[in-house]
Structure formats: C-alpha cells, structure tokens
N, C-alpha and C. Protein backbone atom coordinates (compact mmCIF):
# COMPACT_ATOMS: atom_id res chain seq x y z
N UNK A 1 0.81 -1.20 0.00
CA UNK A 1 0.00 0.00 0.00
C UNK A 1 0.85 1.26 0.00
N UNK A 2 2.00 1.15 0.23
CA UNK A 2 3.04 2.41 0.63
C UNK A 2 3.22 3.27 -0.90
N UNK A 3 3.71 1.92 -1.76
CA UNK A 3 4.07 2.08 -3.05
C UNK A 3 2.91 3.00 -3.46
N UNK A 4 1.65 2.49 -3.38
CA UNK A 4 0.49 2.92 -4.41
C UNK A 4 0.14 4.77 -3.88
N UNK A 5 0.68 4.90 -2.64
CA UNK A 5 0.13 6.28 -1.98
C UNK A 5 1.81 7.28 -2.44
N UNK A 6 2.69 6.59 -2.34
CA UNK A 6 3.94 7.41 -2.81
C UNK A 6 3.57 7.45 -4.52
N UNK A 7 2.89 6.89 -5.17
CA UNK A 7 3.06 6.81 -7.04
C UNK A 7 1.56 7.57 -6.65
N UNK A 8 0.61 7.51 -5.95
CA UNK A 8 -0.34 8.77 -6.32
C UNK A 8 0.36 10.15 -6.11
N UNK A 9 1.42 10.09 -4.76
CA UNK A 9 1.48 11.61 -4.43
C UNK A 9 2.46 11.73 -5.69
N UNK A 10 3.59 11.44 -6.23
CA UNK A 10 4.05 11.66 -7.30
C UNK A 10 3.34 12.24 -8.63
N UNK A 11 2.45 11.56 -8.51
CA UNK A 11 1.67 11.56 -10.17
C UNK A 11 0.80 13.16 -9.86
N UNK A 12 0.17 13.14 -8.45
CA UNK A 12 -0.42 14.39 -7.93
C UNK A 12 0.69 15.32 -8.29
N UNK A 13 1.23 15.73 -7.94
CA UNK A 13 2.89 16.66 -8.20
C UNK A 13 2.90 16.93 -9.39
N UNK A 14 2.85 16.06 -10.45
CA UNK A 14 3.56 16.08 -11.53
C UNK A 14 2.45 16.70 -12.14
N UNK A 15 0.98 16.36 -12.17
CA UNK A 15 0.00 17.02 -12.85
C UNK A 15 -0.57 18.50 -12.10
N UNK A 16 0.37 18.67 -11.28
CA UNK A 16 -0.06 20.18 -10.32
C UNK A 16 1.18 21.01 -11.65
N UNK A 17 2.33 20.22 -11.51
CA UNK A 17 3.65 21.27 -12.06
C UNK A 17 2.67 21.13 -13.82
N UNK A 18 2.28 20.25 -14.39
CA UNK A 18 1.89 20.40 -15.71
C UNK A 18 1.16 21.94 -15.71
N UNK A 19 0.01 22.04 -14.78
CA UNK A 19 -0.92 22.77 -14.38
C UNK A 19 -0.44 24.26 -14.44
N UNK A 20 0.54 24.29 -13.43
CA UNK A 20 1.21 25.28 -13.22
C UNK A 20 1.83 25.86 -14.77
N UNK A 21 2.67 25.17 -15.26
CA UNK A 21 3.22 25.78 -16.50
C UNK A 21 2.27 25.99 -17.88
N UNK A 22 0.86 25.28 -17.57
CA UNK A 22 0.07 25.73 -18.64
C UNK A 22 -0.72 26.85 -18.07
N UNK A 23 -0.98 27.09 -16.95
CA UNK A 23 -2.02 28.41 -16.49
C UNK A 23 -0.83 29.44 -16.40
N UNK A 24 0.38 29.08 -16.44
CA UNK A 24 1.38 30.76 -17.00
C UNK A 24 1.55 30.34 -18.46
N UNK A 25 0.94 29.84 -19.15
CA UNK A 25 1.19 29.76 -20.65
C UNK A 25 2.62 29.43 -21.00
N UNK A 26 3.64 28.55 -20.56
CA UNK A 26 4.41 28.34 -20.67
C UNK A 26 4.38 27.26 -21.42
N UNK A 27 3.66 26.93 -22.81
CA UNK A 27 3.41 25.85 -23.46
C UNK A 27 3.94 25.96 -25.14
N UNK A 28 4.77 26.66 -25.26
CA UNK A 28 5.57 26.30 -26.79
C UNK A 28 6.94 27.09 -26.34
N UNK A 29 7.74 26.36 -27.55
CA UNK A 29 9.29 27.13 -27.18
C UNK A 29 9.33 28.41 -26.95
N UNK A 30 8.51 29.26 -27.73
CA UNK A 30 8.60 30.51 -27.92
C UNK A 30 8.01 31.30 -26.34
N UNK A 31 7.03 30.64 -25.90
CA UNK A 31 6.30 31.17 -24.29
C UNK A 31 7.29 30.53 -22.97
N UNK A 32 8.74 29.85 -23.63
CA UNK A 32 9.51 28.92 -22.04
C UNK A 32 10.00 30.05 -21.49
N UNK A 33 9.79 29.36 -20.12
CA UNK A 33 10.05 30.16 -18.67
C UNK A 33 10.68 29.20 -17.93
N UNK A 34 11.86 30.34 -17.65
CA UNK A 34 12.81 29.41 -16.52
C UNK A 34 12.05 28.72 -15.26
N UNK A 35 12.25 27.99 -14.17
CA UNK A 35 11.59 27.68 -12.97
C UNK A 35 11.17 28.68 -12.00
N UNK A 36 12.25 29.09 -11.98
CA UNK A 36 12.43 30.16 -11.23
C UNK A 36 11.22 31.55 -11.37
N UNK A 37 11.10 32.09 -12.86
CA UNK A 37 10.25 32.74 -13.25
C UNK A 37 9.04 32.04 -13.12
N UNK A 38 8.62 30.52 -12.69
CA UNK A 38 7.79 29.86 -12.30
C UNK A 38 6.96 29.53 -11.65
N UNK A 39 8.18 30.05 -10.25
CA UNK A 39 8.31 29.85 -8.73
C UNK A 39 7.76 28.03 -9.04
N UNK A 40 8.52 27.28 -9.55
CA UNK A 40 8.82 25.84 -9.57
C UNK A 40 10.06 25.73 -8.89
N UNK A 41 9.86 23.84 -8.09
CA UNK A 41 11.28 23.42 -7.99
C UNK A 41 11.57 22.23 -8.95
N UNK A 42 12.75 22.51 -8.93
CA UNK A 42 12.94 21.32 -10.08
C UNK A 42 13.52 20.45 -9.07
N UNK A 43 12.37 19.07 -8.85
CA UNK A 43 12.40 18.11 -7.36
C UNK A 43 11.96 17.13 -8.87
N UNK A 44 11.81 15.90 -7.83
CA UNK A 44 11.40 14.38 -8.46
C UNK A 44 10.52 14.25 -9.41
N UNK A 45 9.68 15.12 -9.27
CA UNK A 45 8.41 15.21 -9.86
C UNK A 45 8.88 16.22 -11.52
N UNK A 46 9.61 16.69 -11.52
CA UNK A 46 10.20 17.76 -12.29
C UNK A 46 11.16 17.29 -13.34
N UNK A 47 12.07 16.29 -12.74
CA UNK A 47 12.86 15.47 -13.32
C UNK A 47 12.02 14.20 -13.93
N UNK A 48 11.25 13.86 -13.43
CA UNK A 48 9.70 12.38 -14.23
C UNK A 48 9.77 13.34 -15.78
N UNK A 49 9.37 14.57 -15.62
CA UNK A 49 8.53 14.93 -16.43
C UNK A 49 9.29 15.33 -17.93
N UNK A 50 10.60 16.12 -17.48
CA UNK A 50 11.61 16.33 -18.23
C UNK A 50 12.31 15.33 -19.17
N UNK A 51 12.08 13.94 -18.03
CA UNK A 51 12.98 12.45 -18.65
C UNK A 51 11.69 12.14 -20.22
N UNK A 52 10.53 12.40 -19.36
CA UNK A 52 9.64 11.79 -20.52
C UNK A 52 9.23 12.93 -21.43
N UNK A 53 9.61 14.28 -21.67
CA UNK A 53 9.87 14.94 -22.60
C UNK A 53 8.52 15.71 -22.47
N UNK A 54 7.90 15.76 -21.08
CA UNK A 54 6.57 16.63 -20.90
C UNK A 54 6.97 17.99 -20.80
N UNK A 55 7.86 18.29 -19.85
CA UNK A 55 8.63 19.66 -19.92
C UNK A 55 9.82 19.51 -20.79
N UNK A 56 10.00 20.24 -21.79
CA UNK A 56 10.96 20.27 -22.66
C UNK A 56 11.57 21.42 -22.60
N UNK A 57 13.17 21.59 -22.40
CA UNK A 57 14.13 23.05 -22.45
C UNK A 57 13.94 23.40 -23.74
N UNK A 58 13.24 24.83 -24.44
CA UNK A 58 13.46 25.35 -25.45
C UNK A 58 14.90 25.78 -25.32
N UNK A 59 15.50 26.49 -24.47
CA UNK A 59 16.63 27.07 -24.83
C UNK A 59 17.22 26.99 -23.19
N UNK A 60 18.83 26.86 -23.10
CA UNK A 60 19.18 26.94 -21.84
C UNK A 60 18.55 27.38 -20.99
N UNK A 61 18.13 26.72 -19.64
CA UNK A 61 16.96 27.40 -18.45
C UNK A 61 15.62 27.66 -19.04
N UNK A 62 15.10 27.65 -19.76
CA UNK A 62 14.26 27.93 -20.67
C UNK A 62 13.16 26.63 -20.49
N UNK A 63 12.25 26.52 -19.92
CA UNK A 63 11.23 25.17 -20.45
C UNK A 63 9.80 25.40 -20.78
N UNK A 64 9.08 24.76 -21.16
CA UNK A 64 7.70 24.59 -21.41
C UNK A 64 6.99 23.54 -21.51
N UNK A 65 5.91 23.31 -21.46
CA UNK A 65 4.92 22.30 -21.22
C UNK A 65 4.41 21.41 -22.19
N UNK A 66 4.46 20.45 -22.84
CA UNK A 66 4.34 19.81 -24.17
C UNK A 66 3.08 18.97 -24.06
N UNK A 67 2.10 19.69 -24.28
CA UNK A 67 0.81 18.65 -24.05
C UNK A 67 0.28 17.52 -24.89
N UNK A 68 1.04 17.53 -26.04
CA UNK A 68 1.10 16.11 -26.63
C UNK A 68 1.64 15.28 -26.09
N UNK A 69 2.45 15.64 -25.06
CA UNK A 69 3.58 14.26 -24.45
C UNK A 69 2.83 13.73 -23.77
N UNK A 70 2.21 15.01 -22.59
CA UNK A 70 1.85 14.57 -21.31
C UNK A 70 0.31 13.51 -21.85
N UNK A 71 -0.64 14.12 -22.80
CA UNK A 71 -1.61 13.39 -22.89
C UNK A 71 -1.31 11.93 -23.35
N UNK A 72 -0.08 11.60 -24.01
CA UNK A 72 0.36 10.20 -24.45
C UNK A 72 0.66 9.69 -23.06
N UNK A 73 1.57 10.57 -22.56
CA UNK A 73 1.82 9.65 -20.52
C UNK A 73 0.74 9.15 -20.13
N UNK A 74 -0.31 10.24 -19.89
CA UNK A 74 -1.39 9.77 -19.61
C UNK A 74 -2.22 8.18 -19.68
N UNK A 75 -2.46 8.15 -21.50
CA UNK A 75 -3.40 7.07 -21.77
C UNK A 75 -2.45 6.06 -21.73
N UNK A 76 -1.08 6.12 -22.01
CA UNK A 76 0.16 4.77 -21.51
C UNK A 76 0.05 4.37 -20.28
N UNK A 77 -0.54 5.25 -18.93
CA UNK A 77 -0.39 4.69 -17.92
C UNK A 77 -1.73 3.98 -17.34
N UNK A 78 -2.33 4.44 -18.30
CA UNK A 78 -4.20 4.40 -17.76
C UNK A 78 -3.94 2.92 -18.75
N UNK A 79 -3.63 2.36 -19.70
CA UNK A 79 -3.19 1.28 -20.49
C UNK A 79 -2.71 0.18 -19.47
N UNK A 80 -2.04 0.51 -18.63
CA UNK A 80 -0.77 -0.45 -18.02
C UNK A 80 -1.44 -0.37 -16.51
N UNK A 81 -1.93 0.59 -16.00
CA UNK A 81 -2.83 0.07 -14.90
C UNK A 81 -4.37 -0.54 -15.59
N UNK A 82 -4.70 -0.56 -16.50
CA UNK A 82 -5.66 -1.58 -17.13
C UNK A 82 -5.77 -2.77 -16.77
N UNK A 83 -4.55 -3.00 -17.68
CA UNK A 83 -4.09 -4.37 -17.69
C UNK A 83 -3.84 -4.76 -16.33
N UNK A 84 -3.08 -4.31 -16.13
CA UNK A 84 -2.91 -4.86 -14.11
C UNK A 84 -3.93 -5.29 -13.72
N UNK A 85 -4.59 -4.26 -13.91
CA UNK A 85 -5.98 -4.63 -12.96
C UNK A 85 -7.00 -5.78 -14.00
N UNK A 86 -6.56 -6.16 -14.81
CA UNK A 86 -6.96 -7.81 -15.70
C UNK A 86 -6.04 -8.65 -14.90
N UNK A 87 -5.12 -8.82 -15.02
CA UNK A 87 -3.96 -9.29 -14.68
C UNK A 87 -4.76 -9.90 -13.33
N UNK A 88 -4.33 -9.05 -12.21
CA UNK A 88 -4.98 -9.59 -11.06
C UNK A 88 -6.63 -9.56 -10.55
N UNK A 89 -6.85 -9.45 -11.81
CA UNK A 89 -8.55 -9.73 -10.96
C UNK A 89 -8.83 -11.18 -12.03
N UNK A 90 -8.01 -11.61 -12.84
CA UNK A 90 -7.54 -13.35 -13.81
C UNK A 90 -7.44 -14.18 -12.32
N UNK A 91 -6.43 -13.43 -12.08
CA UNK A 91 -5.56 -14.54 -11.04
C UNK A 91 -6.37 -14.80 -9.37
N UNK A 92 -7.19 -13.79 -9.37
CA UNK A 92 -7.87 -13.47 -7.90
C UNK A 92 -9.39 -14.41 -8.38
N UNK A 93 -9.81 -14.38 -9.81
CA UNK A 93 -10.50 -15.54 -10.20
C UNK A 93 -10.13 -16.79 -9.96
N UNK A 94 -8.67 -17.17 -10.64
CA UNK A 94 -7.82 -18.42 -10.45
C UNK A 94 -8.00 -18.80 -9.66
N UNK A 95 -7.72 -17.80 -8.41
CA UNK A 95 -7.36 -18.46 -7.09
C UNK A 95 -8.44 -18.71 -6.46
N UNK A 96 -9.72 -18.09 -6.62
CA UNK A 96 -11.15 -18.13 -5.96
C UNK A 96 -12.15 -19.38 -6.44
N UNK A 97 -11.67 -20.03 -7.62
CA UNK A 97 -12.32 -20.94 -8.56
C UNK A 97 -11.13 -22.58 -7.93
N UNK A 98 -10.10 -22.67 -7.67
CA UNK A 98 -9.47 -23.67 -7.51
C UNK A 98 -9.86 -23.95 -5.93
N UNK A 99 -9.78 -22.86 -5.03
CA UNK A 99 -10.72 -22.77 -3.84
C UNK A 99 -11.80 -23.37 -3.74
N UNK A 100 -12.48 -23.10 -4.43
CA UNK A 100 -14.14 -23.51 -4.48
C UNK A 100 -14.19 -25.05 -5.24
N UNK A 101 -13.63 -25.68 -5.85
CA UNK A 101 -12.78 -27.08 -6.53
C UNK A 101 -12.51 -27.68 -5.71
N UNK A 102 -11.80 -27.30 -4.77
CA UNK A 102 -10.65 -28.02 -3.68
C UNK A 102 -11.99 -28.48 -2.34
N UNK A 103 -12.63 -27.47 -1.99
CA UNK A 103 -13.34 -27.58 -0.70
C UNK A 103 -14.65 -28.06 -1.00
C-alpha cells in the first residue's frame, strides 16, 4: 500500500507542475520560462517529467509544457494500470475458482 500512496502523491505533483506551466502559458518554445520565473522546484516530480519529454528546455533554463507528451503519458499509464488490474482480478478468479474445486 506504501508504493500505491507514494506513485499517487508523485503523479499528484507532476499534474499540479503540468498545471502550473500551462495556467502561465508556458506551453511552446517561444512562451519557455525558466523555474524560477515559475516559482517551480525542479524536485522528483520535475525530473519524471523532463525524462519523458513533458517539460521540454526550449533554450538553456528555458522550459515549457508539451501537451502532446503529457496526454500520451497519460493514456500509456491508464493502459498499463488496465491491464494490471486484468492481470490480477484473472488470477484473484484463479485463485477463488481452484478454492471452491478443492473444498
């Protein structure tokens, strides 16, 4: 349970900082704003976003908000907790059906 409340508060973070850099219009090369001009920190949540190319540096110190990326993050992760949740509600069948077999 630790995992699932540390990857919400993360994911919370990361769609506050998206938030943040689209309500200052910081969303094409030409509108990037340093952090600082942000009042952002560039913490964990900052570095997620940068690796997967949601905040992109137009120009040294310079970033902005790439909402094609972030909406692909999005439905990739909503994809892969899908499946999970097939995954183990297969196996929570499995295990509930060999149960009911056995006894």
């Amino acid at each position: 349970m630790g995992a699932s409340v540390a990857a919400a508060v993360i994911i919370r973070k990361e769609r506050e900082l998206v938030e943040h850099f689209a309500a200052a219009g910081a969303v094409s090369p030409s509108s990037a704003r340093s952090s600082s001009d942000l009042g952002v920190h560039e913490r964990f949540a900052w570095i997620r976003l940068v690796e997967r190319g949601v905040i992109r540096e137009a120009a040294p110190g310079k970033y902005y908000f790439d909402e094609p990326t972030w909406v692909a993050l999005r439905q990739r992760r909503r994809r892969v907790a899908l499946v999970l949740m097939i995954v183990f509600g297969a196996l929570a069948l499995l295990i509930a059906t060999r149960t009911l077999v056995r006894g």
